[in-house]
N, C-alpha and C. Protein backbone atom coordinates (compact mmCIF):
# COMPACT_ATOMS: atom_id res chain seq x y z
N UNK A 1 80.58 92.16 1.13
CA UNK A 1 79.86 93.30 0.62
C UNK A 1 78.36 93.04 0.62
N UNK A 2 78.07 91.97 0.82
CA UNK A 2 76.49 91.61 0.10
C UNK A 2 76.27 91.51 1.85
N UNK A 3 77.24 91.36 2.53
CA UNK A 3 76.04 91.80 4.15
C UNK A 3 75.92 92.73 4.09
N UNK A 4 76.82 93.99 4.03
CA UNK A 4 76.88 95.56 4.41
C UNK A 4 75.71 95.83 3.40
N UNK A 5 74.65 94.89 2.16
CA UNK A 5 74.18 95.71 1.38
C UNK A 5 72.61 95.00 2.33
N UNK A 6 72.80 93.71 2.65
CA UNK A 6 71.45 93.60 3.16
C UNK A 6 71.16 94.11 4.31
N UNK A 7 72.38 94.66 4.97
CA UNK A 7 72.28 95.27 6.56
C UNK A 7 71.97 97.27 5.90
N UNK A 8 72.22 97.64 4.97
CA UNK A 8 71.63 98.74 4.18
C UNK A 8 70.01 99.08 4.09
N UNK A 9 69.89 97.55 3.10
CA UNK A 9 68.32 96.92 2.96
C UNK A 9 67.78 96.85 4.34
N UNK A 10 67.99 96.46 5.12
CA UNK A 10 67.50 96.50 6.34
C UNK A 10 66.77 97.71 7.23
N UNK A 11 68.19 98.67 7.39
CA UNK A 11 67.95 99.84 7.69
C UNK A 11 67.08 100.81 7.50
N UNK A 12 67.23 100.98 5.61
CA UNK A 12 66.27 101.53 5.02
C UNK A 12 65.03 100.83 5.00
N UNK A 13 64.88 99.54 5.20
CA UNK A 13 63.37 99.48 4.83
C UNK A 13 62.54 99.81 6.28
N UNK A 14 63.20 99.79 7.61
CA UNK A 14 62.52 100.11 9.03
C UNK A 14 63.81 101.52 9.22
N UNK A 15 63.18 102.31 8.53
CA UNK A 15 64.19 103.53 9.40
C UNK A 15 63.26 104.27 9.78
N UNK A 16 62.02 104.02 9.97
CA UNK A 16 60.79 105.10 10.65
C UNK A 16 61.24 103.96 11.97
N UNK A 17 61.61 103.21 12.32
CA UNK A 17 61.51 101.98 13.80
C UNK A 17 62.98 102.44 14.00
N UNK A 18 64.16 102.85 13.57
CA UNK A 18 65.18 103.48 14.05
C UNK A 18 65.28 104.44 15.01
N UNK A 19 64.29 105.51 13.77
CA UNK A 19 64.08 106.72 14.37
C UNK A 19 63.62 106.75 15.49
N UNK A 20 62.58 106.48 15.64
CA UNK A 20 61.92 106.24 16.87
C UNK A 20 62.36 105.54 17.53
N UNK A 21 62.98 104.82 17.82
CA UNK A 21 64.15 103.93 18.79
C UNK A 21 65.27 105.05 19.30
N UNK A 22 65.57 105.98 18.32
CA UNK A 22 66.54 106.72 18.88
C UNK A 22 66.07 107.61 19.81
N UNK A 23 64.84 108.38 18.99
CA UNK A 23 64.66 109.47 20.28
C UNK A 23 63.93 108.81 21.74
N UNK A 24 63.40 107.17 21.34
CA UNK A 24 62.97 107.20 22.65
C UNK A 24 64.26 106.60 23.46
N UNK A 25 65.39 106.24 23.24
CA UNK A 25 66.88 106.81 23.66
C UNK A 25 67.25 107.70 24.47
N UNK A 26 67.21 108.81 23.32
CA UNK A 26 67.69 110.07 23.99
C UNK A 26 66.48 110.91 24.53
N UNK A 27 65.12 110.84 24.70
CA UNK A 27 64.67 111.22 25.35
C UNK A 27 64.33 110.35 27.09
N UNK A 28 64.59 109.13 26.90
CA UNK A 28 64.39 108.28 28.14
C UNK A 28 65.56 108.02 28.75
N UNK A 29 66.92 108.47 28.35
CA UNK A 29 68.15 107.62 28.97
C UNK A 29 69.02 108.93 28.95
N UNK A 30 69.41 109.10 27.08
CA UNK A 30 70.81 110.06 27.36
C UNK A 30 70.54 111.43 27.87
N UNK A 31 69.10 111.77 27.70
CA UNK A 31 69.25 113.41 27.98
C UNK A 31 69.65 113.63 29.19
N UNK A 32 69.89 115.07 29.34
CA UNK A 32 69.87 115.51 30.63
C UNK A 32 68.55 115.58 31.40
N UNK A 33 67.52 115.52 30.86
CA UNK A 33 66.25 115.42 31.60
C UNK A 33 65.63 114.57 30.98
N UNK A 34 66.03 113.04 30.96
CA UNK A 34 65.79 112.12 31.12
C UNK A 34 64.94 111.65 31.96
N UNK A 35 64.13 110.69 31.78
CA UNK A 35 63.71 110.18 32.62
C UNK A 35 64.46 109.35 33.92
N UNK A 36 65.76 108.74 33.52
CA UNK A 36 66.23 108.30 34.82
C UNK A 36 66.92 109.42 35.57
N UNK A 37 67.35 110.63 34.88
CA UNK A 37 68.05 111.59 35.95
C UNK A 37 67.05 111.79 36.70
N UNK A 38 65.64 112.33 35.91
CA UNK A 38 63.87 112.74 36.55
C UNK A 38 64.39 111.60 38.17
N UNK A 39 63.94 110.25 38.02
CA UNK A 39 63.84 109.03 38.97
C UNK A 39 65.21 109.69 40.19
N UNK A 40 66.21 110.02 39.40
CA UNK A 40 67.23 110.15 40.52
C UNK A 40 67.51 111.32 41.23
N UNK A 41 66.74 112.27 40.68
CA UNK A 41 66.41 113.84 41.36
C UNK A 41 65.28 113.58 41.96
N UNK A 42 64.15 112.56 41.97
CA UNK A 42 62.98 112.39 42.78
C UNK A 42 62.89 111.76 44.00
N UNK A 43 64.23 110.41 44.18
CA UNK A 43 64.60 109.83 45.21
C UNK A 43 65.20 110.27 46.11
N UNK A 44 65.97 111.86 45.17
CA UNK A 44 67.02 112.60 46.23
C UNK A 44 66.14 113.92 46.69
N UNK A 45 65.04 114.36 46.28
CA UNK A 45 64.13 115.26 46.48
C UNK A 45 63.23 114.66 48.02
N UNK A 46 63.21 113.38 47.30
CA UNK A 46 62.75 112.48 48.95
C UNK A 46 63.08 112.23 49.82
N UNK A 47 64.30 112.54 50.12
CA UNK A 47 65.67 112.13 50.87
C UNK A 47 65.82 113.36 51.77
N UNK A 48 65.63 114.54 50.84
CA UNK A 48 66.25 115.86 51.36
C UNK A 48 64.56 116.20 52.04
N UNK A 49 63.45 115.72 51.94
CA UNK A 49 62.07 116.22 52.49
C UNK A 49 62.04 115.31 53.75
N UNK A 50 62.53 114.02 54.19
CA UNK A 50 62.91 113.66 54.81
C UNK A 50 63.91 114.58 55.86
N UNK A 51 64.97 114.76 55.47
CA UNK A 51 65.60 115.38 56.05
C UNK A 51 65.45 116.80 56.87
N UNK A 52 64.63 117.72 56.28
CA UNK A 52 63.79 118.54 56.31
C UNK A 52 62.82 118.57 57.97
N UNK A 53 62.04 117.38 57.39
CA UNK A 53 61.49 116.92 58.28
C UNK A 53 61.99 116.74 59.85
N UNK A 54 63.02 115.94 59.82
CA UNK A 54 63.78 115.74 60.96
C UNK A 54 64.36 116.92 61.66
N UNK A 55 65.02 117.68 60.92
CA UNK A 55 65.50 118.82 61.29
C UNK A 55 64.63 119.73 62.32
N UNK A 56 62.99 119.59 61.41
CA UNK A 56 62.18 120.67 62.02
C UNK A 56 61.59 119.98 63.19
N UNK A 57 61.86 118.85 63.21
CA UNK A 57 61.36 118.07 65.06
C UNK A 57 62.56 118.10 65.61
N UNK A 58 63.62 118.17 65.39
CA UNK A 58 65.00 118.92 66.23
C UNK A 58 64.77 120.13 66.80
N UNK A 59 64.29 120.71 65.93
CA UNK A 59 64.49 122.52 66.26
C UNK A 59 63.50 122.54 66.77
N UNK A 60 62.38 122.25 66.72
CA UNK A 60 61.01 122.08 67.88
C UNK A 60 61.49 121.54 69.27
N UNK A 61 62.34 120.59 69.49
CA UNK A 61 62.37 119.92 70.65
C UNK A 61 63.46 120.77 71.47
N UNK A 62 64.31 121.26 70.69
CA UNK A 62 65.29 122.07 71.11
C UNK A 62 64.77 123.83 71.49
N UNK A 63 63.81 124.19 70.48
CA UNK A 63 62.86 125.33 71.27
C UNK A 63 62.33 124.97 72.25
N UNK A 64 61.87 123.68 72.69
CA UNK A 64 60.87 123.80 73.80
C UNK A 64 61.75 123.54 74.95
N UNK A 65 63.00 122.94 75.13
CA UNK A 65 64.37 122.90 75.54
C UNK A 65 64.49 124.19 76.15
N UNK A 66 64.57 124.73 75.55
CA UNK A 66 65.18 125.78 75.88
C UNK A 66 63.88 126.93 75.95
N UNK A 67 62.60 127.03 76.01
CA UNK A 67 61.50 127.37 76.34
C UNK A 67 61.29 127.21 78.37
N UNK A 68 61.40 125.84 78.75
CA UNK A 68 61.67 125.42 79.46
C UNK A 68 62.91 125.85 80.66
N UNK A 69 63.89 125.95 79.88
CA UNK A 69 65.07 126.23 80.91
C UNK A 69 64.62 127.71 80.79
N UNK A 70 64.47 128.46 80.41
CA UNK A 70 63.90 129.94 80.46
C UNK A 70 63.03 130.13 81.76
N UNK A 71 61.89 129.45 81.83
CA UNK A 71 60.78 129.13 82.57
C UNK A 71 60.85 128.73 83.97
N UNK A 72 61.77 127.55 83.94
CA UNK A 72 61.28 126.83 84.80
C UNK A 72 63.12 126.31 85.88
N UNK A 73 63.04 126.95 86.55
CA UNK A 73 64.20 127.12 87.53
C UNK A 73 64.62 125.54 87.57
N UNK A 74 63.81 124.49 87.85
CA UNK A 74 64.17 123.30 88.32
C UNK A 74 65.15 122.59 87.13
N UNK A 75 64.35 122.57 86.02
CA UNK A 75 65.07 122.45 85.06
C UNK A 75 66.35 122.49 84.38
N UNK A 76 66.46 123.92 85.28
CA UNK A 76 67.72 124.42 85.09
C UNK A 76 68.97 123.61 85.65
N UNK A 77 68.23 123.50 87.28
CA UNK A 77 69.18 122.65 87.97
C UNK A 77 69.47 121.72 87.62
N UNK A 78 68.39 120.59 87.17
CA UNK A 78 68.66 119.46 86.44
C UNK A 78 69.82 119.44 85.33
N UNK A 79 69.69 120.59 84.43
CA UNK A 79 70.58 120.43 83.60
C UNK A 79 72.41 120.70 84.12
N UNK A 80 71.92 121.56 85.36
CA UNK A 80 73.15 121.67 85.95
C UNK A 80 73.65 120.56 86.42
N UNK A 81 73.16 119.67 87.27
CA UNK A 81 73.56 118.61 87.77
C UNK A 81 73.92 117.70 87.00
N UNK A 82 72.94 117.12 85.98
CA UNK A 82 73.35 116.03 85.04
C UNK A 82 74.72 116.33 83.80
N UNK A 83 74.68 117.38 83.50
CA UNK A 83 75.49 117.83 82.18
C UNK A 83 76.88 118.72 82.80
N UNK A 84 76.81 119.53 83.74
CA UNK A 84 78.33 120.38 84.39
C UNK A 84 78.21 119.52 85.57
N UNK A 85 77.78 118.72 86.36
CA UNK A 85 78.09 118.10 87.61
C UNK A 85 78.59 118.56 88.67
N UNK A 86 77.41 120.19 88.82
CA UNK A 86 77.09 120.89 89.57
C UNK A 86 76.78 120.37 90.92
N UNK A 87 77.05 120.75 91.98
CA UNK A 87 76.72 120.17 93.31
C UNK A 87 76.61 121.49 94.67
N UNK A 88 75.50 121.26 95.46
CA UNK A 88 75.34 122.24 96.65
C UNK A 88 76.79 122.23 97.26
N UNK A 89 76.86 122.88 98.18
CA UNK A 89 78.03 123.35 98.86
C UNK A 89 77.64 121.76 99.93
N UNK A 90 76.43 121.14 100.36
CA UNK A 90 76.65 120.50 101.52
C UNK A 90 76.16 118.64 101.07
N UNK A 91 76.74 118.82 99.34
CA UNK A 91 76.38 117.55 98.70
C UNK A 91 77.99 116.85 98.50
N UNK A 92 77.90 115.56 97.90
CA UNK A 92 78.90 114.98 97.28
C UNK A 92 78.43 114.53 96.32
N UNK A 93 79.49 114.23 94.88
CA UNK A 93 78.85 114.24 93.59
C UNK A 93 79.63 113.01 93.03
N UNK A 94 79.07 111.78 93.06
CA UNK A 94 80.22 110.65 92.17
C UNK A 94 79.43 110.44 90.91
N UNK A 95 80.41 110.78 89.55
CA UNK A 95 80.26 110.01 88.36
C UNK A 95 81.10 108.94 87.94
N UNK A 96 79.71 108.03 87.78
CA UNK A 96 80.39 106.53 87.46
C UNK A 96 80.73 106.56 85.48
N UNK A 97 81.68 106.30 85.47
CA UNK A 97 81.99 105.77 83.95
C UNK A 97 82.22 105.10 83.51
N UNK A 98 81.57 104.01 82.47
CA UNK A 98 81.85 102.84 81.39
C UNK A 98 83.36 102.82 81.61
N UNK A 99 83.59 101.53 81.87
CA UNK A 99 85.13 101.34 81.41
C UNK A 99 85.37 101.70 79.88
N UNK A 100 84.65 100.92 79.43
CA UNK A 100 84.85 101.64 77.32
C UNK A 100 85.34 102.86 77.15
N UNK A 101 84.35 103.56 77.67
CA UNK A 101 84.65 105.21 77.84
C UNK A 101 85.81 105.73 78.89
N UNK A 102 86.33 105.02 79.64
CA UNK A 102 87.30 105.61 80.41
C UNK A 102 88.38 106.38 80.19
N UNK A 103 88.88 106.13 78.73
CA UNK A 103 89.86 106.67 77.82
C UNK A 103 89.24 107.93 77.26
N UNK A 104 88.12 108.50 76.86
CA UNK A 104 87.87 109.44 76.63
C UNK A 104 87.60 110.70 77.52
N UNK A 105 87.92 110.03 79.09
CA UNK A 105 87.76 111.28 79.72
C UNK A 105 88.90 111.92 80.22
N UNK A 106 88.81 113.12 80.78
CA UNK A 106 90.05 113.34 80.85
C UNK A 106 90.46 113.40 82.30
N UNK A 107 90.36 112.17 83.08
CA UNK A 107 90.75 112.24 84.18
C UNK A 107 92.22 111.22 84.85
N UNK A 108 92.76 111.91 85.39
CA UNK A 108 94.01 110.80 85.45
C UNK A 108 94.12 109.62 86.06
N UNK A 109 94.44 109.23 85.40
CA UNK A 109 93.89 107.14 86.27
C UNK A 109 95.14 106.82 87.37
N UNK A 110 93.91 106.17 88.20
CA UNK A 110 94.87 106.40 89.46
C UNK A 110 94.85 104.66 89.59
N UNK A 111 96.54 104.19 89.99
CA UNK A 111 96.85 102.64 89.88
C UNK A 111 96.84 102.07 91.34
């Protein structure tokens, strides 16, 4: 009994250093607008401006992409040739493929 009375004594004689221990607690930790949620909505605010970012040099490179194939006939062909493996009537067309990749295409393997 005589701890529970000096741990009493205790309390009461610093309960202005409690108090203030608590709210800087619940204002720095438990709240919902806390300072560490603040830190972890600011890292993810950074993350997503980042992201942002990238996106809009995608969509730039992909407008001018396609700015280009609009424009410019050769281009076009290029994309024909490299990507559908388009060929003149008086060409021949071999694509070579990674063995790695050989399984992903869909051509029938000949023994």
């Amino acid at each position: 009994m005589s701890r529970l009375n000096s741990l009493w004594y205790f309390i009461r004689r610093h309960k202005y250093l409690f108090i203030i221990i608590t709210i800087i607690l619940s204002v720095g930790v438990l709240d919902d607008n806390s300072y560490l949620n603040r830190y972890e909505r600011y890292k993810e605010l950074e993350q997503l401006r980042a992201q942002i970012s990238y996106y809009k040099e995608q969509y730039d490179l992909a407008d001018e992409r396609i700015r280009e194939l609009e424009t410019n006939p050769k281009a076009v062909e290029k994309l024909a040739r490299e990507v559908y493996h388009m060929k003149r009537a008086t060409e021949d067309v071999f694509v070579i493929i990674e063995e790695e990749d050989y399984d992903k295409v869909l051509i029938p393997r000949i023994h």
